[in-house]
N, C-alpha and C. Protein backbone atom coordinates (compact mmCIF):
# COMPACT_ATOMS: atom_id res chain seq x y z
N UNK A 1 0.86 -1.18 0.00
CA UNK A 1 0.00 0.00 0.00
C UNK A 1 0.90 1.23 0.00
N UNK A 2 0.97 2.07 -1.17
CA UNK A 2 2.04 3.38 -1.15
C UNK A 2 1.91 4.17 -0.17
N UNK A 3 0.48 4.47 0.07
CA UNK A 3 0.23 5.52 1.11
C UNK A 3 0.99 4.90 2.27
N UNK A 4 0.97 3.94 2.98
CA UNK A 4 1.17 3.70 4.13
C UNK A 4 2.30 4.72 4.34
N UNK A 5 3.39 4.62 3.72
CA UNK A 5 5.08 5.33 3.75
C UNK A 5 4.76 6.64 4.13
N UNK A 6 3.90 7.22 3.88
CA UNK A 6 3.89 8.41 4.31
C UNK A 6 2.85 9.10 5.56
N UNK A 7 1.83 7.40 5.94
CA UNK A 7 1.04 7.26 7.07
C UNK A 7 1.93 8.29 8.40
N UNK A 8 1.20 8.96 9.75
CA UNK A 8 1.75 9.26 10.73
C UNK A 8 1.42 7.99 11.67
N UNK A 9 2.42 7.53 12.87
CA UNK A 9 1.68 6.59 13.40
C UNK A 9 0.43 6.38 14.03
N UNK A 10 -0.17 7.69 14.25
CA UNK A 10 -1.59 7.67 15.05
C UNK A 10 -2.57 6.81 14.02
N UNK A 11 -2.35 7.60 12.89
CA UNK A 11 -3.42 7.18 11.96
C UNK A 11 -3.38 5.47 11.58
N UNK A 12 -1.45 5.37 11.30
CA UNK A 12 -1.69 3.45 11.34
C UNK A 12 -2.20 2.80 11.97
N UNK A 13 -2.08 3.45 13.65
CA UNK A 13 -2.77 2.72 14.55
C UNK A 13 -4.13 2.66 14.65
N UNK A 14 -5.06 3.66 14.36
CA UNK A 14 -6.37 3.77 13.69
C UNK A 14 -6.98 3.14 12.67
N UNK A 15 -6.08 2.75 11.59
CA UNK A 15 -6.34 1.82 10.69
C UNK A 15 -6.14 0.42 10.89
N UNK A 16 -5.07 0.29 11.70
CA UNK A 16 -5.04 -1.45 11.86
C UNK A 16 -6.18 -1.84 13.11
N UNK A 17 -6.60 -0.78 14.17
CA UNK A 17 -7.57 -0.77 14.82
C UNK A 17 -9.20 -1.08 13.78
N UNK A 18 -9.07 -0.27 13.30
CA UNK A 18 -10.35 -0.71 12.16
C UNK A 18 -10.46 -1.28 11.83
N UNK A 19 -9.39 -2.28 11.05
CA UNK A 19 -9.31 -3.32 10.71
C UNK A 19 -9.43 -4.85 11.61
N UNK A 20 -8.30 -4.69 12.46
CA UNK A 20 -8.82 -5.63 13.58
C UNK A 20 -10.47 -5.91 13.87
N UNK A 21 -11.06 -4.80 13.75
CA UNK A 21 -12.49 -4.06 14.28
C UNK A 21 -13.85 -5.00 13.08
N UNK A 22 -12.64 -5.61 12.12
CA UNK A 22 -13.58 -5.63 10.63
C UNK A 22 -14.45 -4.44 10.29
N UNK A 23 -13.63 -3.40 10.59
CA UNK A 23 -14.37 -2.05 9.27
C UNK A 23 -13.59 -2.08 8.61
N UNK A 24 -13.62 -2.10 7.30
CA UNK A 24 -12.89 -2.24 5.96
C UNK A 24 -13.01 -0.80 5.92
N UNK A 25 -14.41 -0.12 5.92
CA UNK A 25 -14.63 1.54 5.21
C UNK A 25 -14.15 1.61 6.31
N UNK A 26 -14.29 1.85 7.61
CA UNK A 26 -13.71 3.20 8.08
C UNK A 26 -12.47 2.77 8.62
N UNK A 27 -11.59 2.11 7.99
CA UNK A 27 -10.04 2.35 7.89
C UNK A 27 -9.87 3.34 6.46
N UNK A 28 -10.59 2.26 5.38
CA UNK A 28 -10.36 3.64 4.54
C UNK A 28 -10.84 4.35 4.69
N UNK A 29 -11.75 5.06 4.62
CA UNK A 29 -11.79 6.36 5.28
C UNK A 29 -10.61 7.44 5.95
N UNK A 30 -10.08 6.34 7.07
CA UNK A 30 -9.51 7.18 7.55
C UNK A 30 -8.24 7.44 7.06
N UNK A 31 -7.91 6.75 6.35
CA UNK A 31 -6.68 6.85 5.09
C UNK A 31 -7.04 8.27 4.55
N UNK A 32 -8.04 8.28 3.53
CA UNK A 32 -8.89 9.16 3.17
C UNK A 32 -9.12 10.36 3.71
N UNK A 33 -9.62 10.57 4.84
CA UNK A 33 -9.47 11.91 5.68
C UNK A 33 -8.15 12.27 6.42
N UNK A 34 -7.20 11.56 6.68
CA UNK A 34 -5.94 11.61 7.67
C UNK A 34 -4.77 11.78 6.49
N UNK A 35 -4.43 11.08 5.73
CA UNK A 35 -3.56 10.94 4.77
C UNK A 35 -4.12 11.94 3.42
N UNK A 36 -4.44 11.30 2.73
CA UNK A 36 -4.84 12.16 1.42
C UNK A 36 -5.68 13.36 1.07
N UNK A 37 -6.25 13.27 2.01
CA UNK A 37 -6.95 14.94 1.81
C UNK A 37 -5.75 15.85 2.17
N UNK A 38 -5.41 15.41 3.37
CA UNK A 38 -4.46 16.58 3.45
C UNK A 38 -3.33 16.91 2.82
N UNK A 39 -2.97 15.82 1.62
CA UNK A 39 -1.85 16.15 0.81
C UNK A 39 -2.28 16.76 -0.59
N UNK A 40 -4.05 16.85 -0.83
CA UNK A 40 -4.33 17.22 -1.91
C UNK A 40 -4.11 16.06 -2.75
N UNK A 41 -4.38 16.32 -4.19
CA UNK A 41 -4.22 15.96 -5.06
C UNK A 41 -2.86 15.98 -5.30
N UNK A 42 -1.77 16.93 -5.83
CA UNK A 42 -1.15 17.19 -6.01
C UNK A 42 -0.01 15.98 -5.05
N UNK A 43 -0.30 16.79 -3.93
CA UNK A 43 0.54 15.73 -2.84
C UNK A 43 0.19 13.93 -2.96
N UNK A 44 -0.91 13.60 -2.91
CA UNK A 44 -1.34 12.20 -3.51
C UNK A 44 -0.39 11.75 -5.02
N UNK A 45 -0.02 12.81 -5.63
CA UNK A 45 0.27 12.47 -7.05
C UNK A 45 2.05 12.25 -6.76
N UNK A 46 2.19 13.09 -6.06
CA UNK A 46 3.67 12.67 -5.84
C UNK A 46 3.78 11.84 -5.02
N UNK A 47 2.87 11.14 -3.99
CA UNK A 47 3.41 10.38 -2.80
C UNK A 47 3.25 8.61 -4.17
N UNK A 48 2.55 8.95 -5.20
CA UNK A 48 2.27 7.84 -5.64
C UNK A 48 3.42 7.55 -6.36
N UNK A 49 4.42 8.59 -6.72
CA UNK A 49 5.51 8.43 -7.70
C UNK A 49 6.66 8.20 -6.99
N UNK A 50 6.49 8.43 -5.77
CA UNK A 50 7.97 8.18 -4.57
C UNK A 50 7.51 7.12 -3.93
N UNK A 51 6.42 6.96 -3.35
CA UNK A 51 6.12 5.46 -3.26
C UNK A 51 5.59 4.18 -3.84
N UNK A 52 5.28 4.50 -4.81
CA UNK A 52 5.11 3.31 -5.68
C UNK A 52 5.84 3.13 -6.74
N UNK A 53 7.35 2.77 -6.95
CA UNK A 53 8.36 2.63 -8.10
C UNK A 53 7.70 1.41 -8.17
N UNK A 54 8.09 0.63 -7.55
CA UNK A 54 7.75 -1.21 -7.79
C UNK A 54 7.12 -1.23 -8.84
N UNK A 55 5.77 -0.82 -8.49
CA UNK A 55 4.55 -0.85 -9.05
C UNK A 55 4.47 -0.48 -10.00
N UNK A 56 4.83 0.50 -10.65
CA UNK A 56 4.83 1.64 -11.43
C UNK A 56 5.66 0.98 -12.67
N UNK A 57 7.20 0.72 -11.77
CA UNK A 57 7.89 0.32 -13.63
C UNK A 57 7.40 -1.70 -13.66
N UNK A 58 6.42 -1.85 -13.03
CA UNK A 58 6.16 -3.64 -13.30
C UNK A 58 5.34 -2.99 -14.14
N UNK A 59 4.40 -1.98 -14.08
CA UNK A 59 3.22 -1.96 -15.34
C UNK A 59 3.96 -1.59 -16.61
N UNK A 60 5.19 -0.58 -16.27
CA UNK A 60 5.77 0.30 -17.57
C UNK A 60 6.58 -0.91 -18.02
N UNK A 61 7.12 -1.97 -17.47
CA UNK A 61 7.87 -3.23 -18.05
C UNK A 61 7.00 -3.62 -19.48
N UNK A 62 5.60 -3.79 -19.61
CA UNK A 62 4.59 -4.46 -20.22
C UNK A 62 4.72 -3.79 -21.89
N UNK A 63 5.16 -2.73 -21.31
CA UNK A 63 5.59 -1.51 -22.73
C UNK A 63 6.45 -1.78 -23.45
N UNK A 64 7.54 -2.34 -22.42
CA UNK A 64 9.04 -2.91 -23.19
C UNK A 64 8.71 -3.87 -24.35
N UNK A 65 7.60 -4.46 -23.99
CA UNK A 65 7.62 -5.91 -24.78
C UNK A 65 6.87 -5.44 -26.29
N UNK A 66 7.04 -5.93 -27.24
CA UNK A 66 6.67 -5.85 -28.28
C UNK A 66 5.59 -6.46 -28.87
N UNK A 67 5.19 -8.13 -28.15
CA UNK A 67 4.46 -9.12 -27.73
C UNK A 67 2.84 -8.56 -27.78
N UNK A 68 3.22 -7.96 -26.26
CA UNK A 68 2.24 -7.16 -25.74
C UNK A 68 1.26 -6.08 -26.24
N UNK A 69 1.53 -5.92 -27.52
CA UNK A 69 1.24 -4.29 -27.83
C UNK A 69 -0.65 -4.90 -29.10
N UNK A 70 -1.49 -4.53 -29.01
CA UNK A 70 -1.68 -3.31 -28.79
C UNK A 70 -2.24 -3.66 -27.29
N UNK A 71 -2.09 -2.67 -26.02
CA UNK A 71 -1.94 -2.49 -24.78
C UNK A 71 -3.19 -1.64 -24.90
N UNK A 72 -4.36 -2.31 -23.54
CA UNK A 72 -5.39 -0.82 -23.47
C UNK A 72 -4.86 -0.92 -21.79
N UNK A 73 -4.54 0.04 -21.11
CA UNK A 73 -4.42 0.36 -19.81
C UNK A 73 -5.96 1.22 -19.10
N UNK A 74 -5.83 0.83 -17.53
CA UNK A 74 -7.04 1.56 -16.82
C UNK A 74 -7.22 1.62 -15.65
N UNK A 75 -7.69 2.69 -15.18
CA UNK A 75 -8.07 2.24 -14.00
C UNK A 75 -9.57 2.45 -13.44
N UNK A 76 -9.64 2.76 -11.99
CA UNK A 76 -11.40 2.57 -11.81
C UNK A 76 -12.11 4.03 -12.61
N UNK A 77 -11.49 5.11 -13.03
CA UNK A 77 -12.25 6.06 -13.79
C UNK A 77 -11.44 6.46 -14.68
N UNK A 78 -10.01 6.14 -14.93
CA UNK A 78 -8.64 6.63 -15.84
C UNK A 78 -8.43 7.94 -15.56
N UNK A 79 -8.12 8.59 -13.95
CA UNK A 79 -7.37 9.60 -14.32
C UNK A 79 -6.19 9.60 -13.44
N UNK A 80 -6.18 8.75 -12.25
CA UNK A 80 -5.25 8.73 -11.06
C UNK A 80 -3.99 8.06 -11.95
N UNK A 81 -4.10 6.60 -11.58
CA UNK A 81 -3.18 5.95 -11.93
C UNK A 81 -3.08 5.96 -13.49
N UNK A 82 -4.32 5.83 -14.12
CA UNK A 82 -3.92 6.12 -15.57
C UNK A 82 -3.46 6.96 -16.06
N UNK A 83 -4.18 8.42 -15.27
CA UNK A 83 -3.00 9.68 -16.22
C UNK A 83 -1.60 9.46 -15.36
N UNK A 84 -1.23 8.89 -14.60
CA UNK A 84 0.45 8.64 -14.16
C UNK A 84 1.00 7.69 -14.83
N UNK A 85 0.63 6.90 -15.43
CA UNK A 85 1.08 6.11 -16.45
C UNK A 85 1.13 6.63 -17.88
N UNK A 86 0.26 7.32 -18.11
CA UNK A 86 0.40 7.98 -19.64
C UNK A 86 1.84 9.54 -19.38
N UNK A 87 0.94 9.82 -18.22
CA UNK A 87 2.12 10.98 -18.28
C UNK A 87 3.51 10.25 -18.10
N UNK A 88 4.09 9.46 -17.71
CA UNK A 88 5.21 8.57 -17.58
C UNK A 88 5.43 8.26 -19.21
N UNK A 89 4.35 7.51 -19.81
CA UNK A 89 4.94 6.90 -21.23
C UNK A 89 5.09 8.16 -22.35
N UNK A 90 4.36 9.28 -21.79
CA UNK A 90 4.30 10.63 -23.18
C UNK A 90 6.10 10.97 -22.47
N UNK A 91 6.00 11.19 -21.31
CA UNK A 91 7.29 11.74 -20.91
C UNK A 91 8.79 10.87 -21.48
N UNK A 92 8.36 9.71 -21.44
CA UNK A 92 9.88 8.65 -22.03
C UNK A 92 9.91 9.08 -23.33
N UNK A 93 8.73 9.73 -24.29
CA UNK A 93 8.84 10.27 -25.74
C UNK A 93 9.12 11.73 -26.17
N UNK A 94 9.13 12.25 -24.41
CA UNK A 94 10.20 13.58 -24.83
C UNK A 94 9.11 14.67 -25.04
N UNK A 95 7.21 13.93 -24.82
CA UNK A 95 6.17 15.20 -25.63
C UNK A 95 6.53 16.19 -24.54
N UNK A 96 6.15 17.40 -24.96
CA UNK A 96 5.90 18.61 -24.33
C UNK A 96 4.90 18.80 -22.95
N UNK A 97 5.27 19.08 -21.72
CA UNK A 97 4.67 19.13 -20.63
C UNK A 97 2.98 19.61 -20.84
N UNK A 98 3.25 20.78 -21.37
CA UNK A 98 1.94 21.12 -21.56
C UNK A 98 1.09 20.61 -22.68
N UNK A 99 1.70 19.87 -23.15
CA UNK A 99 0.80 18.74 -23.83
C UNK A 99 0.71 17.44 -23.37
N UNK A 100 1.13 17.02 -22.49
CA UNK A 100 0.70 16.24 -21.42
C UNK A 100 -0.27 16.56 -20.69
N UNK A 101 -0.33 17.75 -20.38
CA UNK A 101 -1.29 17.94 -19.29
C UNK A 101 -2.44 18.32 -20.11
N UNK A 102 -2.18 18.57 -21.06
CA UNK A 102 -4.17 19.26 -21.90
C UNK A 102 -4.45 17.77 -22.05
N UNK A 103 -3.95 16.33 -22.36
CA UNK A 103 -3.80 15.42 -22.58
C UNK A 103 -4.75 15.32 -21.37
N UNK A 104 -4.30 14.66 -20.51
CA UNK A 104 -4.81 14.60 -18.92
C UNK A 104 -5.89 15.66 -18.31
N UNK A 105 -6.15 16.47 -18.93
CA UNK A 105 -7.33 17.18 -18.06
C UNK A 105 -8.03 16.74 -19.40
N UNK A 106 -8.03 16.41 -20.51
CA UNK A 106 -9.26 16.09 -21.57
C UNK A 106 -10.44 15.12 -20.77
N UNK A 107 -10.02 14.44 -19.49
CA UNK A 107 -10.54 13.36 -18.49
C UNK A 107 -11.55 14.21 -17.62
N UNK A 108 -10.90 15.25 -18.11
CA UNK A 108 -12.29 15.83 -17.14
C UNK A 108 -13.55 16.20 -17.73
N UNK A 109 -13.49 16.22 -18.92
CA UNK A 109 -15.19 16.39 -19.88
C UNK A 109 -15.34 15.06 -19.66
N UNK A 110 -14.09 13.60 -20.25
CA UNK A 110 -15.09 12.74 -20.34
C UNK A 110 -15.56 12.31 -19.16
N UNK A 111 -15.29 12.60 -17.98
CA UNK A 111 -15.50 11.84 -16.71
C UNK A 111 -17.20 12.57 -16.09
N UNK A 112 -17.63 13.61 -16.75
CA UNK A 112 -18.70 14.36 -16.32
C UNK A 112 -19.98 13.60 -16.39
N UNK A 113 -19.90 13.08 -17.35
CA UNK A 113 -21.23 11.99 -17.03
C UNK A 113 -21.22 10.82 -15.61
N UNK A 114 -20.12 10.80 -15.37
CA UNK A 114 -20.09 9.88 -13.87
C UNK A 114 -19.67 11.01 -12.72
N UNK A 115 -19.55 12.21 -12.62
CA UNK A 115 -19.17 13.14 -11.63
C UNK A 115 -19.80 12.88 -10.79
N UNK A 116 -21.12 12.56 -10.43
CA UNK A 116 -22.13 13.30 -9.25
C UNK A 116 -21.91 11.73 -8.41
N UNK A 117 -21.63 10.44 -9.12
CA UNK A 117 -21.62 9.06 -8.66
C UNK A 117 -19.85 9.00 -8.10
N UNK A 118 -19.15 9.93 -8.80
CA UNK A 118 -17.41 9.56 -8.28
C UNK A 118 -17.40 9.94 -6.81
N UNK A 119 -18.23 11.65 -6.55
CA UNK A 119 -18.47 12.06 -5.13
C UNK A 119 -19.45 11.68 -4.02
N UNK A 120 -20.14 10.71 -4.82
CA UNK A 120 -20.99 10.06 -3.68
C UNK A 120 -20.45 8.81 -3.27
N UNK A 121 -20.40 8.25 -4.18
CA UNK A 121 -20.04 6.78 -4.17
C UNK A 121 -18.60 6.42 -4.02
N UNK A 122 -17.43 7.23 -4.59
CA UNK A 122 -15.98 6.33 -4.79
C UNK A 122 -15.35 7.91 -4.01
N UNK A 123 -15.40 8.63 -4.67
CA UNK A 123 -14.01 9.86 -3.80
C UNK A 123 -15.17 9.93 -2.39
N UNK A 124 -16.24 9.91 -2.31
CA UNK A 124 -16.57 10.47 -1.09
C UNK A 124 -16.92 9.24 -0.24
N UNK A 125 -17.41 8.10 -0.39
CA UNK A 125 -17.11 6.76 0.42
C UNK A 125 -15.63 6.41 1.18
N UNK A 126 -14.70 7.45 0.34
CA UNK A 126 -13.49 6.97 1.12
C UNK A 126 -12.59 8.33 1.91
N UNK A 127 -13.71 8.83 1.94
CA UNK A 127 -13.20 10.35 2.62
C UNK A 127 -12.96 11.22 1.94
N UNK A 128 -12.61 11.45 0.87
CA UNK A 128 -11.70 12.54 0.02
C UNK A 128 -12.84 13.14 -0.74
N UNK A 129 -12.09 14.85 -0.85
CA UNK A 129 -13.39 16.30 -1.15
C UNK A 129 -13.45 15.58 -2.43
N UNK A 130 -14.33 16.36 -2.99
CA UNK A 130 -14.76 16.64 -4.37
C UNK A 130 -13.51 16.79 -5.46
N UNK A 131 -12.89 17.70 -5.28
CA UNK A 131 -11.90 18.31 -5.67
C UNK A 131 -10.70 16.85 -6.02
N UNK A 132 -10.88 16.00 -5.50
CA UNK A 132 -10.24 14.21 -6.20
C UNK A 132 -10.45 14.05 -7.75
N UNK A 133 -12.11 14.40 -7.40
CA UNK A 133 -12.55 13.95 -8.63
C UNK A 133 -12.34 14.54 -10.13
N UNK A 134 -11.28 15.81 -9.86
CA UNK A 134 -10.84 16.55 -11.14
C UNK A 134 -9.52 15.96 -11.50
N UNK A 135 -9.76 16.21 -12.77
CA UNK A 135 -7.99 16.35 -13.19
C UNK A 135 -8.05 16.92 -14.15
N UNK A 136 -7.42 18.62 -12.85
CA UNK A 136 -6.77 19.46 -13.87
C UNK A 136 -5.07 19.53 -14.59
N UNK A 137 -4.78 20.27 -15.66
CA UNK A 137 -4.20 20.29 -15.94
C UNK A 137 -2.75 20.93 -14.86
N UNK A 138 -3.00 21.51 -13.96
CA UNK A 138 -1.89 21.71 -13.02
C UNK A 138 -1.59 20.55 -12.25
N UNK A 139 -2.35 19.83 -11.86
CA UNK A 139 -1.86 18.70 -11.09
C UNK A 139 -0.73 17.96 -11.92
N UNK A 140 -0.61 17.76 -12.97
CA UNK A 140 0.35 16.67 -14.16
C UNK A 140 1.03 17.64 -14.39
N UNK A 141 1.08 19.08 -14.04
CA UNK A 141 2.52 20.12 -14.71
C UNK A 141 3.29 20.21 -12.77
N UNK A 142 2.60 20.29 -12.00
CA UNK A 142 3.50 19.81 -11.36
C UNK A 142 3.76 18.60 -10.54
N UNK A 143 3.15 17.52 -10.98
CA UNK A 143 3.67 16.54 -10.86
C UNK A 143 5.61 16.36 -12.25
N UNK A 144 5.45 16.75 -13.18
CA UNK A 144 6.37 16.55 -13.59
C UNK A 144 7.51 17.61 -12.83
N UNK A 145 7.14 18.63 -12.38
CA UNK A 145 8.28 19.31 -11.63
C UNK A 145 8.07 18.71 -10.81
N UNK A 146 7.76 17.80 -9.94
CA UNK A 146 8.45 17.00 -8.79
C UNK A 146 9.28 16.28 -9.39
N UNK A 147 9.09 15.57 -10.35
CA UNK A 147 10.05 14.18 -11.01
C UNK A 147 11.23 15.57 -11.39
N UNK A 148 11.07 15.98 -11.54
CA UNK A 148 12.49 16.94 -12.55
C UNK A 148 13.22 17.22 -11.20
N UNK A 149 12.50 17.91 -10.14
CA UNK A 149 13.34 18.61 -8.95
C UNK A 149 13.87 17.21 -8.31
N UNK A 150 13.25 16.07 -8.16
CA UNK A 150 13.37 15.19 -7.27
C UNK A 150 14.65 14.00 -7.75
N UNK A 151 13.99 14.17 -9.39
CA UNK A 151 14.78 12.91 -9.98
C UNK A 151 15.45 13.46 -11.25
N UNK A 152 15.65 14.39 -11.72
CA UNK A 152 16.32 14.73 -12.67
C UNK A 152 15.28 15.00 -14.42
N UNK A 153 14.66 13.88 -14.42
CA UNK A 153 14.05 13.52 -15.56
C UNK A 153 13.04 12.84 -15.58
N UNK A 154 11.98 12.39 -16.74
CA UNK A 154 10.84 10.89 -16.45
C UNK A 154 12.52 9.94 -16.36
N UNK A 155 12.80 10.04 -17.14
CA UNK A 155 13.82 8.92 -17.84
C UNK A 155 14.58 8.36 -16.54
N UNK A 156 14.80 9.39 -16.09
CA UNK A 156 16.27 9.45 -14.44
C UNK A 156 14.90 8.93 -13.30
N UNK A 157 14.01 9.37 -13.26
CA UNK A 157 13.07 9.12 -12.23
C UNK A 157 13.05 7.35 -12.62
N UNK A 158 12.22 6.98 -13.84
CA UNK A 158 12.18 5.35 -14.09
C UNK A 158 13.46 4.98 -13.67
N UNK A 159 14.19 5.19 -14.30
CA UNK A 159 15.90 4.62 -13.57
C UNK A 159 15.45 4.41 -11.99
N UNK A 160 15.44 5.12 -11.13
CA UNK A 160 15.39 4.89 -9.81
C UNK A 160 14.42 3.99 -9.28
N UNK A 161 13.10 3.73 -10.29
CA UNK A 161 11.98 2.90 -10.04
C UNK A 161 12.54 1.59 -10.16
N UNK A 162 13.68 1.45 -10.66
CA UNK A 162 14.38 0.23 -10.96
C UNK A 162 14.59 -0.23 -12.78
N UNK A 163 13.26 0.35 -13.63
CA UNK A 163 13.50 0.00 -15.40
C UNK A 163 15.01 0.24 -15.23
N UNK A 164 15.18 -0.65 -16.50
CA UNK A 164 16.81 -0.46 -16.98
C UNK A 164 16.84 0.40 -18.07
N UNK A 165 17.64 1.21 -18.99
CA UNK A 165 18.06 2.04 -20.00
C UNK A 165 17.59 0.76 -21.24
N UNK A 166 17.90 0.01 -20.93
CA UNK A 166 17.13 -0.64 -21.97
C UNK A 166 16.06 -0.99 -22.62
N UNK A 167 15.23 -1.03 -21.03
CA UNK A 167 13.84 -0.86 -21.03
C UNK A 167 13.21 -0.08 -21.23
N UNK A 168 13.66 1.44 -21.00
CA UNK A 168 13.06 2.89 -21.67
C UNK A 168 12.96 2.85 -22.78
N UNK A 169 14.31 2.39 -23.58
CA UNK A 169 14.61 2.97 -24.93
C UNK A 169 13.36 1.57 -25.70
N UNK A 170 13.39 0.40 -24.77
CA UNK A 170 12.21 -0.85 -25.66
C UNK A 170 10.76 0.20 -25.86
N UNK A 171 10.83 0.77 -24.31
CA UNK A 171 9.01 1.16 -24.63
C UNK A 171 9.29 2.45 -25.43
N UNK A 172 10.31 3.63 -25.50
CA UNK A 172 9.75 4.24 -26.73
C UNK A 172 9.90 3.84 -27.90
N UNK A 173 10.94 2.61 -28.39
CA UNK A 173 10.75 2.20 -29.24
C UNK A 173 9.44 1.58 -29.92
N UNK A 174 8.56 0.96 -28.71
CA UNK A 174 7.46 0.37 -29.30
C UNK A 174 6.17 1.79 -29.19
N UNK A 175 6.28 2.52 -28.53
CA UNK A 175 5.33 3.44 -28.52
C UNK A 175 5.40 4.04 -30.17
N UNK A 176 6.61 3.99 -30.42
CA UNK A 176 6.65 4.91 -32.10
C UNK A 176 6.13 4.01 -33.23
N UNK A 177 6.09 2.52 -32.71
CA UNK A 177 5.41 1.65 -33.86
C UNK A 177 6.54 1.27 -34.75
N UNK A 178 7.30 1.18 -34.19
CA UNK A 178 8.56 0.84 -34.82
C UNK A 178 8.48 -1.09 -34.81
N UNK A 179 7.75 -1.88 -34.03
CA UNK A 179 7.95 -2.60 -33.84
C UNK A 179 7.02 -3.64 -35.13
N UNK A 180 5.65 -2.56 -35.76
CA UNK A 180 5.11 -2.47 -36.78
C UNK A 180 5.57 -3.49 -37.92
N UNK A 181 6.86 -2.56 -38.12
CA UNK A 181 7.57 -2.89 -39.30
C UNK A 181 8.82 -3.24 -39.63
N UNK A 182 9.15 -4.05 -38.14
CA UNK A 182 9.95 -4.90 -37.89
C UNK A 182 9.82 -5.85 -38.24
């Protein structure tokens, strides 16, 4: 669980209490109100990129492969983990920040037909404002200035997630369709 790493201990102890307790929701929850609200969005977006490498380059591994392709990726509405994965694979191709991010807030027209169900049902069942349920285009411009201040690059950041230089250069190789016409 990424969040945990950045859990305070009161709150772990609140959660494994809940749990012990068999409340499933109100541990999350309290994840939800204790942890992630208070880091924002923004803060959620980086705690997911410093704590979840593992995770992160096992999905971006899937890219390397040539096998694999054509690839549909997702998650429960595509903008958390999916726009961190797209912004990761546009970034190994060098696109332009701010075309990443118009990229990533385009999620917010399509996500409007499920808005009023994300804040009742999924961001607000687990504690977190309204304000989850966007993705604007500032959240992904500075999420990449964390990776730049923190890690140098996408490229230098994956390096530290553990991918190898080889493995970057496989997935932009296959992102360009090079593998096509091989």
């Amino acid at each position: 669980m990424c969040v945990w790493a950045n859990t305070p201990w009161v709150t772990r102890i609140k959660v494994i209490m809940h749990f012990a307790m068999f409340n499933k929701a109100k541990a999350i929850r309290t994840i939800g109100r204790e942890v992630l609200t208070p880091r924002g969005l923004d803060g959620s977006y980086e705690d997911f990129v410093d704590y979840c490498k593992v995770e992160l380059a096992a999905m971006l591994r899937i890219f390397a492969d040539p096998a694999a392709y054509p690839i549909m990726f997702h998650c429960q509405h595509g903008k958390d983990r999916t726009g961190i994965i797209a912004m990761l694979l546009l970034g190994i191709l060098d696109v332009n920040d701010d075309i990443i991010a118009a990229d990533y807030e385009l999620t917010q027209n399509n996500l409007l037909s499920v808005r009023d169900h994300m804040v009742t049902f999924d961001m607000g069942a687990v504690g977190l404002p309204e304000s989850f349920c966007d993705s604007p285009a500032p959240a992904i411009l500075n999420l990449l200035r964390h990776i730049r201040t923190n890690y140098g690059s996408v490229r230098k950041y994956l390096l530290s997630a553990g991918l190898l230089v080889q493995e970057i250069n496989a997935i932009a190789w296959c992102l360009r369709g090079n593998f096509l016409t091989a």
